[in-house]
Protein backbone atom coordinates (compact mmCIF):
# COMPACT_ATOMS: atom_id res chain seq x y z
CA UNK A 1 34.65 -48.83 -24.36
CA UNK A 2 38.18 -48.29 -24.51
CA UNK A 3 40.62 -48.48 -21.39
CA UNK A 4 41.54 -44.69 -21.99
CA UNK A 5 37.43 -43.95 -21.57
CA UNK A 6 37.28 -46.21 -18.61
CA UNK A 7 39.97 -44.32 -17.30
CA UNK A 8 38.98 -41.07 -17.87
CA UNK A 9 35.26 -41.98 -16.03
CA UNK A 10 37.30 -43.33 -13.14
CA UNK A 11 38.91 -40.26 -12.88
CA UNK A 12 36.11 -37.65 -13.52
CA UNK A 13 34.04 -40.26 -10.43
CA UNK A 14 37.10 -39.50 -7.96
CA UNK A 15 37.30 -36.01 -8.79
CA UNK A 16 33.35 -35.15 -7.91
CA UNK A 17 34.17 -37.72 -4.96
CA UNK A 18 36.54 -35.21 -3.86
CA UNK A 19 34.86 -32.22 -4.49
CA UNK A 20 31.69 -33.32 -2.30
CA UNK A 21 33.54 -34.26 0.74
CA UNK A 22 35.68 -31.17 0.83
CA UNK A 23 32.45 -29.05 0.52
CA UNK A 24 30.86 -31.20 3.44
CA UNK A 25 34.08 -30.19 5.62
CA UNK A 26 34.01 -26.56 4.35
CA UNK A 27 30.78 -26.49 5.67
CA UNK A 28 31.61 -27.91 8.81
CA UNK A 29 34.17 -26.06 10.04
CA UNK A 30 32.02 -22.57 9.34
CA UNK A 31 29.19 -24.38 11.46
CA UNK A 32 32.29 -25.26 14.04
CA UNK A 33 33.32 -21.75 13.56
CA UNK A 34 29.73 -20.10 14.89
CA UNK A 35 29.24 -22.48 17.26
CA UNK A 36 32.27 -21.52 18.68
CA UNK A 37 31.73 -17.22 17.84
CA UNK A 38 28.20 -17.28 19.21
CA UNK A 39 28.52 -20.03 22.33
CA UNK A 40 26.44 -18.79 25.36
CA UNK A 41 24.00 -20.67 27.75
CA UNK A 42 21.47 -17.74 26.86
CA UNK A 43 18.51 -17.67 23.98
CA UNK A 44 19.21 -16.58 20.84
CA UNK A 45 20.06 -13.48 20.17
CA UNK A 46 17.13 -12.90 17.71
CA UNK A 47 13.62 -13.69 17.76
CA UNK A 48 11.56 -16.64 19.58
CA UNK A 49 8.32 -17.00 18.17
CA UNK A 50 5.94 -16.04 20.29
CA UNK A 51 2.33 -13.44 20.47
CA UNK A 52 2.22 -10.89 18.46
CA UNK A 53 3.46 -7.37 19.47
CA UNK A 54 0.70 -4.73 20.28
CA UNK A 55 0.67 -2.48 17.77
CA UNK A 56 3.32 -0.08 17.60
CA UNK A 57 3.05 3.58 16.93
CA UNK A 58 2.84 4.51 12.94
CA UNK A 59 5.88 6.31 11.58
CA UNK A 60 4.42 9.25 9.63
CA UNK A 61 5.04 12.65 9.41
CA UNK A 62 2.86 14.00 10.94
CA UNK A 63 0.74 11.57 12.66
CA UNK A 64 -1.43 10.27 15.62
CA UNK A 65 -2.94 7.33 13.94
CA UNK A 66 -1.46 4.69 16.33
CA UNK A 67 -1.88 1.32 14.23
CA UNK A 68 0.25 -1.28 13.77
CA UNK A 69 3.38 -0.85 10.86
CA UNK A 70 6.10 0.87 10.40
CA UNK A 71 8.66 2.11 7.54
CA UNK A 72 9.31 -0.84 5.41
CA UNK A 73 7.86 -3.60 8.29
CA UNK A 74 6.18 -6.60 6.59
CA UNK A 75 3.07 -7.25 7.78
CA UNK A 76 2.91 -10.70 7.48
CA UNK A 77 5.56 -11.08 10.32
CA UNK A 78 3.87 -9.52 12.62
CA UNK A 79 3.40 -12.39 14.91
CA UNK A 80 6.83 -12.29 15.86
CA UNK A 81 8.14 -10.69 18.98
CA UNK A 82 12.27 -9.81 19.46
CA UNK A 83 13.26 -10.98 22.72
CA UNK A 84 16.93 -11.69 22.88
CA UNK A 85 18.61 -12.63 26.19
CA UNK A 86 22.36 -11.26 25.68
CA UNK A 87 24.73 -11.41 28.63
CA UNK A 88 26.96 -8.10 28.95
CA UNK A 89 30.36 -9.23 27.21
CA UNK A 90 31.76 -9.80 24.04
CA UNK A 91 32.09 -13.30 22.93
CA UNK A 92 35.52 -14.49 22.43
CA UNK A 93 37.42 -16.60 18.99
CA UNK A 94 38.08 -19.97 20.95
CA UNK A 95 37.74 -19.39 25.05
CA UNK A 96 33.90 -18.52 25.22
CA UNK A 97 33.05 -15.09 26.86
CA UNK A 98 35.39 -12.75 28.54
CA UNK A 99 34.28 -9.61 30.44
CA UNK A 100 34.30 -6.42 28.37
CA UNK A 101 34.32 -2.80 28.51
CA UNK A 102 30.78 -1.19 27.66
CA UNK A 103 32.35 1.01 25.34
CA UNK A 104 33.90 -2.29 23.18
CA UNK A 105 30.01 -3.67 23.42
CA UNK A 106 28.83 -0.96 22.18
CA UNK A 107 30.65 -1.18 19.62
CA UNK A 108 30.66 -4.69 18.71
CA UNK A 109 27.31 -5.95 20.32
CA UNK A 110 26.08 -9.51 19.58
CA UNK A 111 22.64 -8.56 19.65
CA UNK A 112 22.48 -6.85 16.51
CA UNK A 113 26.09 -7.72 15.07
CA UNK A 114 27.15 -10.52 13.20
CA UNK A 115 30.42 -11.08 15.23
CA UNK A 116 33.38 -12.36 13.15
CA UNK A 117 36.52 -13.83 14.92
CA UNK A 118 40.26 -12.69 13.92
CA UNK A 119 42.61 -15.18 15.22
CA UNK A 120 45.99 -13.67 15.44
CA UNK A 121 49.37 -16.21 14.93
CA UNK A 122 51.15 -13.82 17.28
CA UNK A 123 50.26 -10.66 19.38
CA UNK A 124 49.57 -7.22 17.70
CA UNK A 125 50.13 -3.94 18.18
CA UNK A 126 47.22 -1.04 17.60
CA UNK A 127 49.31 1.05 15.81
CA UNK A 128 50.23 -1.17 13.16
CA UNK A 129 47.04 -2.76 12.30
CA UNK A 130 44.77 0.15 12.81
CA UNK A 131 45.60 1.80 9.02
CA UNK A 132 44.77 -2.00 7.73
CA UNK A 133 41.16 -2.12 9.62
CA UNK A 134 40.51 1.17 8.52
CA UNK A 135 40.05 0.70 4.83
CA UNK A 136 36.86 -1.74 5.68
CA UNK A 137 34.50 0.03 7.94
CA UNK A 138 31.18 -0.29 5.80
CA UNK A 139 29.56 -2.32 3.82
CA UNK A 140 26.45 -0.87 2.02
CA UNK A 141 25.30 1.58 4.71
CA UNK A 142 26.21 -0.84 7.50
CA UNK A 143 28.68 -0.23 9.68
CA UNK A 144 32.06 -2.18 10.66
CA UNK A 145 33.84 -2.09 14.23
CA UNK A 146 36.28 -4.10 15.40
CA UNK A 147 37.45 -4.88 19.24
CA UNK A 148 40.66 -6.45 20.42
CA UNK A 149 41.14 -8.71 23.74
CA UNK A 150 44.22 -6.77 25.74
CA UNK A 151 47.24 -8.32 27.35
CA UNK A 152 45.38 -7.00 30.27
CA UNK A 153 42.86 -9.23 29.75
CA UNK A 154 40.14 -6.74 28.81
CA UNK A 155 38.53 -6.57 25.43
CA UNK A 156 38.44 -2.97 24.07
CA UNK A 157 38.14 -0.93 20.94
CA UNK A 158 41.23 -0.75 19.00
CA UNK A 159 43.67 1.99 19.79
CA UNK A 160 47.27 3.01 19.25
CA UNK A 161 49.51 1.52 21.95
CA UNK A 162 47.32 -1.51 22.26
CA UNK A 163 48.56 -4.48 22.53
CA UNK A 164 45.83 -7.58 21.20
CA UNK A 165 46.18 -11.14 21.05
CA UNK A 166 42.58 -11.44 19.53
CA UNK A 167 40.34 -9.83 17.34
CA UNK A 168 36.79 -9.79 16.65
CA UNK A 169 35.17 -8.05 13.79
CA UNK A 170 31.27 -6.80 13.94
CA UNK A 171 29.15 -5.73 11.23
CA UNK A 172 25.31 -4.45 12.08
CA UNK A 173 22.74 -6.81 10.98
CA UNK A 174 20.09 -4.23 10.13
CA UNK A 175 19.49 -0.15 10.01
CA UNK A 176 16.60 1.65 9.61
CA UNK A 177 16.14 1.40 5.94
CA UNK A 178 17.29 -2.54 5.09
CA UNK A 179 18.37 -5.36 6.53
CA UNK A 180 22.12 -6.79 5.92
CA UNK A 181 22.45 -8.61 2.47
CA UNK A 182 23.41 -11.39 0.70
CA UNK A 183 26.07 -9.39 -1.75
CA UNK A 184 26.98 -6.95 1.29
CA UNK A 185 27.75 -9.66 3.32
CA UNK A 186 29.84 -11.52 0.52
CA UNK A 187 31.56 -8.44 -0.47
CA UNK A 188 32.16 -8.23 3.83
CA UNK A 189 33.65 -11.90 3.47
CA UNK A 190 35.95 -11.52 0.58
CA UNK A 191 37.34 -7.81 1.74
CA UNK A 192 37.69 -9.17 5.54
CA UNK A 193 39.95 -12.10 4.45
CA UNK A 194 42.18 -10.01 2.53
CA UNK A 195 42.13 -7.59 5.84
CA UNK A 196 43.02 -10.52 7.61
CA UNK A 197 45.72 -11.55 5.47
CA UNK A 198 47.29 -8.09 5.85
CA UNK A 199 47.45 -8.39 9.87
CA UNK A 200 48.68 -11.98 10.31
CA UNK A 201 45.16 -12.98 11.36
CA UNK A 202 42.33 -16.00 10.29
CA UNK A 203 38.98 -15.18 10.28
CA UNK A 204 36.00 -17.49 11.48
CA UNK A 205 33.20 -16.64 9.16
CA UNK A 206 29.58 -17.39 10.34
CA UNK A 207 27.76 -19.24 7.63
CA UNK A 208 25.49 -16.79 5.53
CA UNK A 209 22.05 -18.43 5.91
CA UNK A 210 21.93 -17.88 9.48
CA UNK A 211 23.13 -14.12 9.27
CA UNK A 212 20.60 -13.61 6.51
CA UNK A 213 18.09 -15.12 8.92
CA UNK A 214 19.24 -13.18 11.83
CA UNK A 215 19.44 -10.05 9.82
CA UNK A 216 15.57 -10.36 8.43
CA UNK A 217 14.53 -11.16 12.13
CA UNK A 218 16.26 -7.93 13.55
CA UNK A 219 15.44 -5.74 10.25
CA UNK A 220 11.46 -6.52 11.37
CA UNK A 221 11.78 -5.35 14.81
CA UNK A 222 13.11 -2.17 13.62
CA UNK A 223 10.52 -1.70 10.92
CA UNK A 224 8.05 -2.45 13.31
CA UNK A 225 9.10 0.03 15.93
CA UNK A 226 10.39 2.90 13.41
CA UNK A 227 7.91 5.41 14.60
CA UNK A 228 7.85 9.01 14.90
CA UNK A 229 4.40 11.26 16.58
CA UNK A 230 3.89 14.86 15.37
CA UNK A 231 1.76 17.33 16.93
CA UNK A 232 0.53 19.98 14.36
CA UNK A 233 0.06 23.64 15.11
CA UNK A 234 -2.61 26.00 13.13
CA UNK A 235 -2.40 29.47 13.31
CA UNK A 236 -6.04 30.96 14.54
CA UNK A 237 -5.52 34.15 11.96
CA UNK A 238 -3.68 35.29 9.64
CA UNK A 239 -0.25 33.38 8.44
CA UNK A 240 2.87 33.85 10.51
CA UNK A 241 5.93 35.73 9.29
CA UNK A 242 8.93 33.66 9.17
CA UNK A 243 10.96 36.44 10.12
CA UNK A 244 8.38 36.87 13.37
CA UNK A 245 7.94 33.29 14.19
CA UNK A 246 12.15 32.75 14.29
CA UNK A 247 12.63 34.93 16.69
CA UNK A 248 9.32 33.11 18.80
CA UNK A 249 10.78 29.41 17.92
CA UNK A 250 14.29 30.52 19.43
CA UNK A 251 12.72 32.36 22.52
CA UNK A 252 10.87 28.59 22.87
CA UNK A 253 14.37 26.97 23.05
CA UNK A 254 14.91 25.47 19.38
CA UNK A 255 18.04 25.76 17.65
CA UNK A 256 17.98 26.27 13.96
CA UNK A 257 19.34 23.50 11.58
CA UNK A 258 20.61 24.32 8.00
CA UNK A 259 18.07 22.71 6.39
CA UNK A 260 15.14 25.16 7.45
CA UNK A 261 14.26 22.58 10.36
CA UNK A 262 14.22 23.44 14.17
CA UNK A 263 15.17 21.23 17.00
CA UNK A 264 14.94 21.03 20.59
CA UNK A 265 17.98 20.02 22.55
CA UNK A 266 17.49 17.32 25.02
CA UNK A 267 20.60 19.17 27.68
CA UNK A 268 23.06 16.37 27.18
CA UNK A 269 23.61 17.33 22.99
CA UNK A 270 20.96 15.41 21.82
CA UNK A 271 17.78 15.85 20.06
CA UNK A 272 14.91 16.23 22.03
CA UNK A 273 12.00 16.80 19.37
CA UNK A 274 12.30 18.83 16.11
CA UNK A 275 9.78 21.45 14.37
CA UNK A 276 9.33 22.02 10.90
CA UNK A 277 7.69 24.75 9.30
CA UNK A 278 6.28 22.68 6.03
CA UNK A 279 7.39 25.15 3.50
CA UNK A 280 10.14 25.48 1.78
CA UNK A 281 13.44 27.55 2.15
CA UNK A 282 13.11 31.23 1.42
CA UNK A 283 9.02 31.06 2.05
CA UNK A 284 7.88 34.42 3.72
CA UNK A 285 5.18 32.68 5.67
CA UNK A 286 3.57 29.69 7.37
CA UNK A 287 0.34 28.76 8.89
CA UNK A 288 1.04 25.06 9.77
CA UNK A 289 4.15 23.86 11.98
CA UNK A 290 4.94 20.36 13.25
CA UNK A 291 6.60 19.43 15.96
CA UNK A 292 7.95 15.57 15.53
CA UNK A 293 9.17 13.07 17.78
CA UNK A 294 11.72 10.06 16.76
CA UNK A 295 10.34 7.67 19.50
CA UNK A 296 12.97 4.90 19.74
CA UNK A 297 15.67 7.30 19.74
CA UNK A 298 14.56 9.53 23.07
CA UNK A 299 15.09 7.29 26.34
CA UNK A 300 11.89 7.15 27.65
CA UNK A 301 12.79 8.94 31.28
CA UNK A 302 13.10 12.17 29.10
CA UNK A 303 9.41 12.28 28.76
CA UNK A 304 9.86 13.54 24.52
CA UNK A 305 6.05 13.08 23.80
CA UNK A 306 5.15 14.94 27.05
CA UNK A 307 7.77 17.76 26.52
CA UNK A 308 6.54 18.10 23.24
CA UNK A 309 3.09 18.46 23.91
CA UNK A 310 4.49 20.88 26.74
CA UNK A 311 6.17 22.95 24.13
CA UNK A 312 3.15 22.68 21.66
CA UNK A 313 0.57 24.27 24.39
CA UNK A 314 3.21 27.09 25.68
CA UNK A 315 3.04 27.86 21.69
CA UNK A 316 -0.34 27.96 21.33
CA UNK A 317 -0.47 30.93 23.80
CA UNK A 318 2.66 32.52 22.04
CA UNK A 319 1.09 32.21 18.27
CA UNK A 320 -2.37 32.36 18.82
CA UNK A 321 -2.57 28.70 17.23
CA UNK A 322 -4.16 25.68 17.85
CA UNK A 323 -3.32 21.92 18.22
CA UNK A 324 -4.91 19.97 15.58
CA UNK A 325 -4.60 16.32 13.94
CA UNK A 326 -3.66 16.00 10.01
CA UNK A 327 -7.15 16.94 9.21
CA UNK A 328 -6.71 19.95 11.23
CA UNK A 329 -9.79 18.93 13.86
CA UNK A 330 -8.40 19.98 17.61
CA UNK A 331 -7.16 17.48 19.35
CA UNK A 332 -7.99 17.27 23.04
CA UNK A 333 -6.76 16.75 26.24
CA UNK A 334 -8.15 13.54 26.08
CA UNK A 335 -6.51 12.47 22.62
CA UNK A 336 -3.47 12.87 23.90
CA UNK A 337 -3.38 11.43 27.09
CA UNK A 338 -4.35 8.12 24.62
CA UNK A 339 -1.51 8.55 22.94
CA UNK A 340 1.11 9.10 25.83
CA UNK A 341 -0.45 5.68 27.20
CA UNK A 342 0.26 4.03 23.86
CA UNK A 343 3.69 5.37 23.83
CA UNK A 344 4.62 4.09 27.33
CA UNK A 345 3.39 0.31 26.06
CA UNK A 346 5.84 1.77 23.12
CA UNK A 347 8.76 1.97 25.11
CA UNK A 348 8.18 -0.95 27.15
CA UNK A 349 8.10 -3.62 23.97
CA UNK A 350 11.42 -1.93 23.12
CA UNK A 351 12.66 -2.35 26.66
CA UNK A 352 11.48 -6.05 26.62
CA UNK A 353 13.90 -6.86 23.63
CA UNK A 354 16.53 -5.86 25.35
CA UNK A 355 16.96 -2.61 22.80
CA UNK A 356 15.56 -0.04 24.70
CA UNK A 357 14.11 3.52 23.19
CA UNK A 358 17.37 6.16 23.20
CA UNK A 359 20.17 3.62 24.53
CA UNK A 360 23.31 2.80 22.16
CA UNK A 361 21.63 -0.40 20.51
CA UNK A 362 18.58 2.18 19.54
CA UNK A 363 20.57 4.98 18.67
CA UNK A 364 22.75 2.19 16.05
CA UNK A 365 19.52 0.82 14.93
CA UNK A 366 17.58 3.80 13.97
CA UNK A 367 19.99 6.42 13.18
């Protein structure tokens, strides 16, 4: 072996040398970085293994089969329960916690965002940066808000005459339909640093196993707890105009949506409950309506299943109709009172993770 072929081995041994230890201190410093993003004396913000939920309330349109499941849950996790601990703040780039507004955790929680740290060389003004943080707001469908920590001390969404001296980035771990991603959260990574760049800032990013992890855990709870109840309405006779039955829905108190659908204002513009009519635009008649309730979305001191069923019976007398199941066989006093019981248990799983049915977290979650 010649000296130039010992030499270049020598070379190529130093080079992989080098190449493994940076990696190593890559990887430390992002495991420095979350240590230092997610610090608190509390659990986890996801899951601890523990007994297996009851069995939430199927999401089907219309339904009262009360099983366990839910839009795109996986069954075989079932025997996990969500029960975060999450103190009320926002969890600060390199001095721990520090108090916060509700309105800046709401929109930058830590139970259900990954939390990304911008530190800032020098102090920033709103006004400047907010035209840079705007052009990265989602990834996939999942939202991104960011938060700044005042010169008053107080962290806070990000306005014009603001003044920051840290930033913190949040993007939701789950919605309704998936669960945060590996290429959503790399294209999050690589748009964020050049984001960064643009405002003077360095961001902390969490390592991307644990989001994924975190993200799968959260994405079950909502699959798990995506449920909606309908209560069906026959008509006893003949078929019901639509023209007629308008005119009856509106005297009931719905407001008519664009897309044909009814829905029942909760008072504080919200959505109580909807209706549907189960035809399609431009039908003349109907002789089936449903009347559906999004459960984790109505806070549970608005009573939605009992209003609904409220509504249902004052519409029975209206439309000569009767309350029936999916195979159209009455349902009874009885029947229902089962269900509002199963509903309350419902709402108090939700409340025990700390996401409860119609507050912010929910309203993210399942919108």
């Amino acid at each position: 072996m010649t000296d130039l072929q010992m030499s270049l081995i020598g070379g190529a041994v130093v080079f992989v040398g080098a190449v493994f230890v940076y990696n190593k201190w890559q990887e430390h410093k992002a495991r420095k970085s979350v240590e230092r993003a997610f610090s608190s004396e509390h659990d986890d913000v996801l899951m601890r293994t523990g007994e297996a939920p009851a069995p939430a309330v199927a999401r089907q349109e219309p339904s009262f089969d009360l099983g366990s499941g839910g839009r795109g849950g996986d069954s075989g996790d079932a025997e996990q329960r969500y029960e975060p601990v999450v103190p009320d703040t926002v969890i600060g780039a390199d001095d721990g916690v520090a108090p916060a507004t509700e309105q800046a955790t709401s929109l930058v929680d830590p139970l259900i965002d990954c939390l990304i740290p911008l530190a800032l060389e020098i102090a920033v003004r709103g006004d400047k940066i907010l035209p840079v943080l705007h052009t990265l707001r989602h990834v996939g469908n999942k939202p991104i808000h960011y938060i700044g920590l005042a010169v008053s001390g107080e962290w806070e969404p990000i306005a014009h005459g603001g003044v920051y001296t840290k930033l913190q980035a949040g993007v939701q771990l789950a919605s309704r339909t998936t669960a945060l991603n590996e290429l959503e959260y790399s294209e999050l990574v690589t748009r964020l640093r050049t984001v960064a760049d643009e405002i003077g800032a360095e961001a902390e990013i969490p390592d991307m196993i644990e989001v994924m992890a975190e993200a799968k855990t959260l994405h079950r709870f909502v699959a798990g707890h995506d449920a909606q109840l309908g209560v069906n309405l026959m008509s006893n006779g003949a078929p019901w105009a639509m023209s007629t039955l308008i005119g009856a829905l509106e005297k009931q108190g719905f407001d008519v949506r664009p897309d044909g659908r009814f829905a029942m204002p909760d008072g504080d513009g919200g959505v109580l409950f909807t209706l549907s009519t189960n035809v399609t635009l431009g039908a003349d008649t109907t002789s089936h309506l449903t009347l559906l309730l999004d459960v984790p979305v109505v806070a549970p001191a608005r009573d939605g299943f009992g209003s609904m069923v409220a509504c249902a019976r004052a519409m029975v007398a209206r439309l000569d109709a009767t309350i029936v199941d999916d195979s159209n066989q009455p349902l009874m006093d009885e029947a229902l009172a089962e269900i509002n019981g199963q509903v309350l248990e419902f709402y108090q799983e939700m409340e025990a993770a700390d996401i409860p049915a119609g507050s912010i977290r929910a309203l993210r979650l399942f919108s």
